[in-house]
N, C-alpha and C. Protein backbone atom coordinates (compact mmCIF):
# COMPACT_ATOMS: atom_id res chain seq x y z
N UNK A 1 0.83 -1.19 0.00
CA UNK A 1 0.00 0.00 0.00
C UNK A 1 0.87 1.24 0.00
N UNK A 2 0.87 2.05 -0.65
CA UNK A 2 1.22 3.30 -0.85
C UNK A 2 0.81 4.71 0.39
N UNK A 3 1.28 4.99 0.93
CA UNK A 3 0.89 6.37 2.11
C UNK A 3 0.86 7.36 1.27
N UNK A 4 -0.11 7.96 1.56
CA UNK A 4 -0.66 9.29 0.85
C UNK A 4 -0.99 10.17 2.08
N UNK A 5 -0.21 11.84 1.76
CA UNK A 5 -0.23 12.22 2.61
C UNK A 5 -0.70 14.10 2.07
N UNK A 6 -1.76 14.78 3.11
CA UNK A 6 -2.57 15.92 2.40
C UNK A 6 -1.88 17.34 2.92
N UNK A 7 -1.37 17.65 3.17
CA UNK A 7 -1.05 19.45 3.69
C UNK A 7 -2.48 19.88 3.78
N UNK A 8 -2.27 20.80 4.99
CA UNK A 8 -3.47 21.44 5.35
C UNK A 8 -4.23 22.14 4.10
N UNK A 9 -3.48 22.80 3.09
CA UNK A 9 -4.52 23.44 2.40
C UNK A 9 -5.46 22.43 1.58
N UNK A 10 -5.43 21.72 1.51
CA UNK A 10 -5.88 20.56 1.05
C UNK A 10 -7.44 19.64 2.15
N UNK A 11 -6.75 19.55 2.85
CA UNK A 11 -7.97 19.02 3.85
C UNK A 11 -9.19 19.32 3.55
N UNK A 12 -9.50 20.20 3.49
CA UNK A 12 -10.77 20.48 2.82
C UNK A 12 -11.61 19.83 1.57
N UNK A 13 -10.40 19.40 0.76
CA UNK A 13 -10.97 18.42 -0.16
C UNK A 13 -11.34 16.46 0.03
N UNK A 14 -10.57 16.51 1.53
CA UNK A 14 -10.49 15.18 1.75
C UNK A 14 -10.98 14.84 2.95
N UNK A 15 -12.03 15.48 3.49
CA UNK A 15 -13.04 16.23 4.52
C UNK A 15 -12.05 15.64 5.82
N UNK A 16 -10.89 16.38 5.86
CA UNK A 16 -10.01 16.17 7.13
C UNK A 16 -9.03 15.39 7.06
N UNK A 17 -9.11 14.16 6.26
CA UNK A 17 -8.34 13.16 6.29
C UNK A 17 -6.88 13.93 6.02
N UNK A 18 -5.85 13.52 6.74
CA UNK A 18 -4.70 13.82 6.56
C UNK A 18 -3.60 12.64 5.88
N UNK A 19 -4.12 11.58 6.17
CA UNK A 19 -3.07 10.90 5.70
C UNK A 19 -4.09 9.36 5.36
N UNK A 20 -3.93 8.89 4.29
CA UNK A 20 -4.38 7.57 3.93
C UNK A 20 -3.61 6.82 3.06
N UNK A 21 -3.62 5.21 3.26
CA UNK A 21 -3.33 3.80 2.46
C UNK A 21 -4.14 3.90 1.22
N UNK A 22 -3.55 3.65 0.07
CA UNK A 22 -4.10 3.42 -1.04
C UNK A 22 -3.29 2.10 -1.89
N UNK A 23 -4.04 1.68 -2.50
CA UNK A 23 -3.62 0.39 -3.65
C UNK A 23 -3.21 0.99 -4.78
N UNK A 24 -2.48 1.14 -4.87
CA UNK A 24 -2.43 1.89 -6.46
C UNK A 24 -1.22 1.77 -7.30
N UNK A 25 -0.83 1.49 -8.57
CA UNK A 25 -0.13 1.02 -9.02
C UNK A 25 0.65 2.25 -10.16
N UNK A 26 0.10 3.16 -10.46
CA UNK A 26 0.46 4.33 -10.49
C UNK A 26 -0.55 5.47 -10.20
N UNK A 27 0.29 6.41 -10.59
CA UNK A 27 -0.33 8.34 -10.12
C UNK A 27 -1.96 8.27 -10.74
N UNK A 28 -1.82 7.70 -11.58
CA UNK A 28 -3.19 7.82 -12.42
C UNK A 28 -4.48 7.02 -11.44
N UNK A 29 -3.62 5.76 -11.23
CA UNK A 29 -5.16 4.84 -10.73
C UNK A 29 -5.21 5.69 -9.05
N UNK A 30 -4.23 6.29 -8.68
CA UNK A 30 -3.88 6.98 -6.97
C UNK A 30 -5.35 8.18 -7.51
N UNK A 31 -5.40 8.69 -8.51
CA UNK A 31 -5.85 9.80 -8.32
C UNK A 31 -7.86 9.53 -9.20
N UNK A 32 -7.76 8.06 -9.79
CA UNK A 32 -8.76 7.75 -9.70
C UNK A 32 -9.48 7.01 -8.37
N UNK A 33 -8.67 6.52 -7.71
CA UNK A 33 -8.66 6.17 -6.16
C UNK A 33 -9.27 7.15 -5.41
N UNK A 34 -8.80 8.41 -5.22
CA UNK A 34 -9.25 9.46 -4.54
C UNK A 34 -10.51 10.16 -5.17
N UNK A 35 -10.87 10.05 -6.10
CA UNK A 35 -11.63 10.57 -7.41
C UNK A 35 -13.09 9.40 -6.41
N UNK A 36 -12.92 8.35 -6.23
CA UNK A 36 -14.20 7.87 -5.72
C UNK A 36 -14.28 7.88 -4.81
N UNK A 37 -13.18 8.21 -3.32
CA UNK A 37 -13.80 7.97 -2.17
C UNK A 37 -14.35 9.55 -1.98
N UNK A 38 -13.74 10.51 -2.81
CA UNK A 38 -14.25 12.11 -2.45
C UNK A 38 -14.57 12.82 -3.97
N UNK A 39 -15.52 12.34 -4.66
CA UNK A 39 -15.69 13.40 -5.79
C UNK A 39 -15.74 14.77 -6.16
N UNK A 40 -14.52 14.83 -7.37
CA UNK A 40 -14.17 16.28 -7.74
C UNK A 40 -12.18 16.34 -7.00
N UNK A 41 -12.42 15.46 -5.81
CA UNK A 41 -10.76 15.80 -5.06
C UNK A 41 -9.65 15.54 -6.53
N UNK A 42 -9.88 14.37 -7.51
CA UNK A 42 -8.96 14.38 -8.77
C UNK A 42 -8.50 15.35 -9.24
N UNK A 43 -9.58 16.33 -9.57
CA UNK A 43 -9.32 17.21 -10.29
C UNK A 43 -8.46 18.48 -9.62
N UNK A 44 -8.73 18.70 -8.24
CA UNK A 44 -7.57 19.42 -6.98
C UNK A 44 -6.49 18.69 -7.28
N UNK A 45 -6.20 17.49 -6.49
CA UNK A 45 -4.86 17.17 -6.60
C UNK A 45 -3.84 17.43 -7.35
N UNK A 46 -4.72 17.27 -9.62
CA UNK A 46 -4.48 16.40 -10.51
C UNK A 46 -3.38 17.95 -10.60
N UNK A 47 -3.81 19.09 -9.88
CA UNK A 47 -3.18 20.59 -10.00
C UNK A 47 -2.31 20.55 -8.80
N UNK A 48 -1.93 19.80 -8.46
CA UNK A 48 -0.50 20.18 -7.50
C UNK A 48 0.36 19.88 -8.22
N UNK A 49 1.84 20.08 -7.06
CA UNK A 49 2.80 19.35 -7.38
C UNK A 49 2.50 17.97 -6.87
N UNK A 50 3.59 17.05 -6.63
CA UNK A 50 3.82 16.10 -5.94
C UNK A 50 5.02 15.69 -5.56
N UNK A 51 5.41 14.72 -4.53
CA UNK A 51 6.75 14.14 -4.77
C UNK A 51 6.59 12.81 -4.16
N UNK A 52 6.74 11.99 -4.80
CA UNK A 52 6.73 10.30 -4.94
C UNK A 52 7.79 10.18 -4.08
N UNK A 53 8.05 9.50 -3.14
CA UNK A 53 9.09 8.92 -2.43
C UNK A 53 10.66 9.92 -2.37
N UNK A 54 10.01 11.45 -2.19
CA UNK A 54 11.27 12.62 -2.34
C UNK A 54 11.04 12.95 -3.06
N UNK A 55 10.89 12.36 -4.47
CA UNK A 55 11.03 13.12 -5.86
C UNK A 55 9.73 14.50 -6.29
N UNK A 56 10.29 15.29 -6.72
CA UNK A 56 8.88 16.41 -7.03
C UNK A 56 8.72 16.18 -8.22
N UNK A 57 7.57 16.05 -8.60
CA UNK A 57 7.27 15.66 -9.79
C UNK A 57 6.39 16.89 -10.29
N UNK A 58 5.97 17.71 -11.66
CA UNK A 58 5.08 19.01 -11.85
C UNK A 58 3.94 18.10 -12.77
N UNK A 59 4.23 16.85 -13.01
CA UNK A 59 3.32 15.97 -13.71
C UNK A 59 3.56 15.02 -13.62
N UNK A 60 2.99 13.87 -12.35
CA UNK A 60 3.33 12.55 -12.11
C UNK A 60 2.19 11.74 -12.91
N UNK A 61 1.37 12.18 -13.77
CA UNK A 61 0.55 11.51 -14.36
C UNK A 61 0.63 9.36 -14.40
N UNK A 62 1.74 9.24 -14.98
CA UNK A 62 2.31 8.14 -15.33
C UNK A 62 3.36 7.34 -14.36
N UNK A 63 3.91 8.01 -13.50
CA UNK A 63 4.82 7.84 -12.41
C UNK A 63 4.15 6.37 -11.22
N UNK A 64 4.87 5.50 -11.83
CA UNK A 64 4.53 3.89 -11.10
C UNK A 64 4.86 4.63 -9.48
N UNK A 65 3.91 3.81 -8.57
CA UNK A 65 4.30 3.99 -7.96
C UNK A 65 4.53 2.25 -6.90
N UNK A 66 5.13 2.37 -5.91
CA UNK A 66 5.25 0.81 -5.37
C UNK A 66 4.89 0.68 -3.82
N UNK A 67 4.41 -0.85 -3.50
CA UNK A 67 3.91 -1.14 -2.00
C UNK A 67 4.42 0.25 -1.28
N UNK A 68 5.51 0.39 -0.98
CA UNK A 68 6.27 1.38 0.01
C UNK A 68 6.46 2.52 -0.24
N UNK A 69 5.44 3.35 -1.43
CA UNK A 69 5.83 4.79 -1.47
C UNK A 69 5.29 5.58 -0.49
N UNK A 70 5.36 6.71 -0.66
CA UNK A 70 5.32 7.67 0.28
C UNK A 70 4.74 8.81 -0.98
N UNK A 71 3.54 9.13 -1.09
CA UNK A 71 3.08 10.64 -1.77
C UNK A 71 2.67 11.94 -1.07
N UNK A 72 3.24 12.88 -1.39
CA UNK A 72 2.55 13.65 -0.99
C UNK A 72 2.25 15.33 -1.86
N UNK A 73 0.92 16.03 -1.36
CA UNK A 73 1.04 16.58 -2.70
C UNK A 73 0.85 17.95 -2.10
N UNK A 74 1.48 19.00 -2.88
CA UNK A 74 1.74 20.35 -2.51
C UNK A 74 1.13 21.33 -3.30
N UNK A 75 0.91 22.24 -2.78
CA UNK A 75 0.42 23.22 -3.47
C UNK A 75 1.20 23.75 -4.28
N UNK A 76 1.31 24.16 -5.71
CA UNK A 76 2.01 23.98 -6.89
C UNK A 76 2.12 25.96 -6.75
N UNK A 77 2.93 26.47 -6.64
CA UNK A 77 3.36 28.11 -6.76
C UNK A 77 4.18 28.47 -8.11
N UNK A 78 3.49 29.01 -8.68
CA UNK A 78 3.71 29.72 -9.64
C UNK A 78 4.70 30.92 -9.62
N UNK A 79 6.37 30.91 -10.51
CA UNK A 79 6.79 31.86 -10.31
C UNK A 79 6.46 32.93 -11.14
N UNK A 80 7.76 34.69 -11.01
CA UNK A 80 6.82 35.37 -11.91
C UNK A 80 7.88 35.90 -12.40
């Protein structure tokens, strides 16, 4: 199972949950995963950053992920 983990600005989309187990075999099925236990949260997330096990990713779309990752997803800042 994969740990998935929310930053406060976020909570709101995942009515509190801060941190949950998911099955997921990559970013895509992680974010159809979340897509059914909270509808509409896909489309939040699908706009962060992320970083898979450290890594920041600006589009993990495709990014396998394995039993022991670690996700978590950030609010994506725009420079200027």
């Amino acid at each position: 199972m994969a740990k998935i983990v929310f930053p406060d600005h976020l909570l709101q989309h995942t009515n509190g949950e801060r941190e949950i187990d998911v099955v997921a075999k990559t970013f895509r099925e992680l974010l159809i995963d979340l897509d059914q236990r909270w509808p509409g949260c896909a489309k939040v997330m699908g706009k962060c950053a992320v970083a898979i096990d450290g890594q920041i990713y600006q589009d993990a779309f495709l990014e396998p992920l394995q039993a022991d990752s670690e996700v978590f997803f950030m609010q994506r800042i725009e420079g200027g």
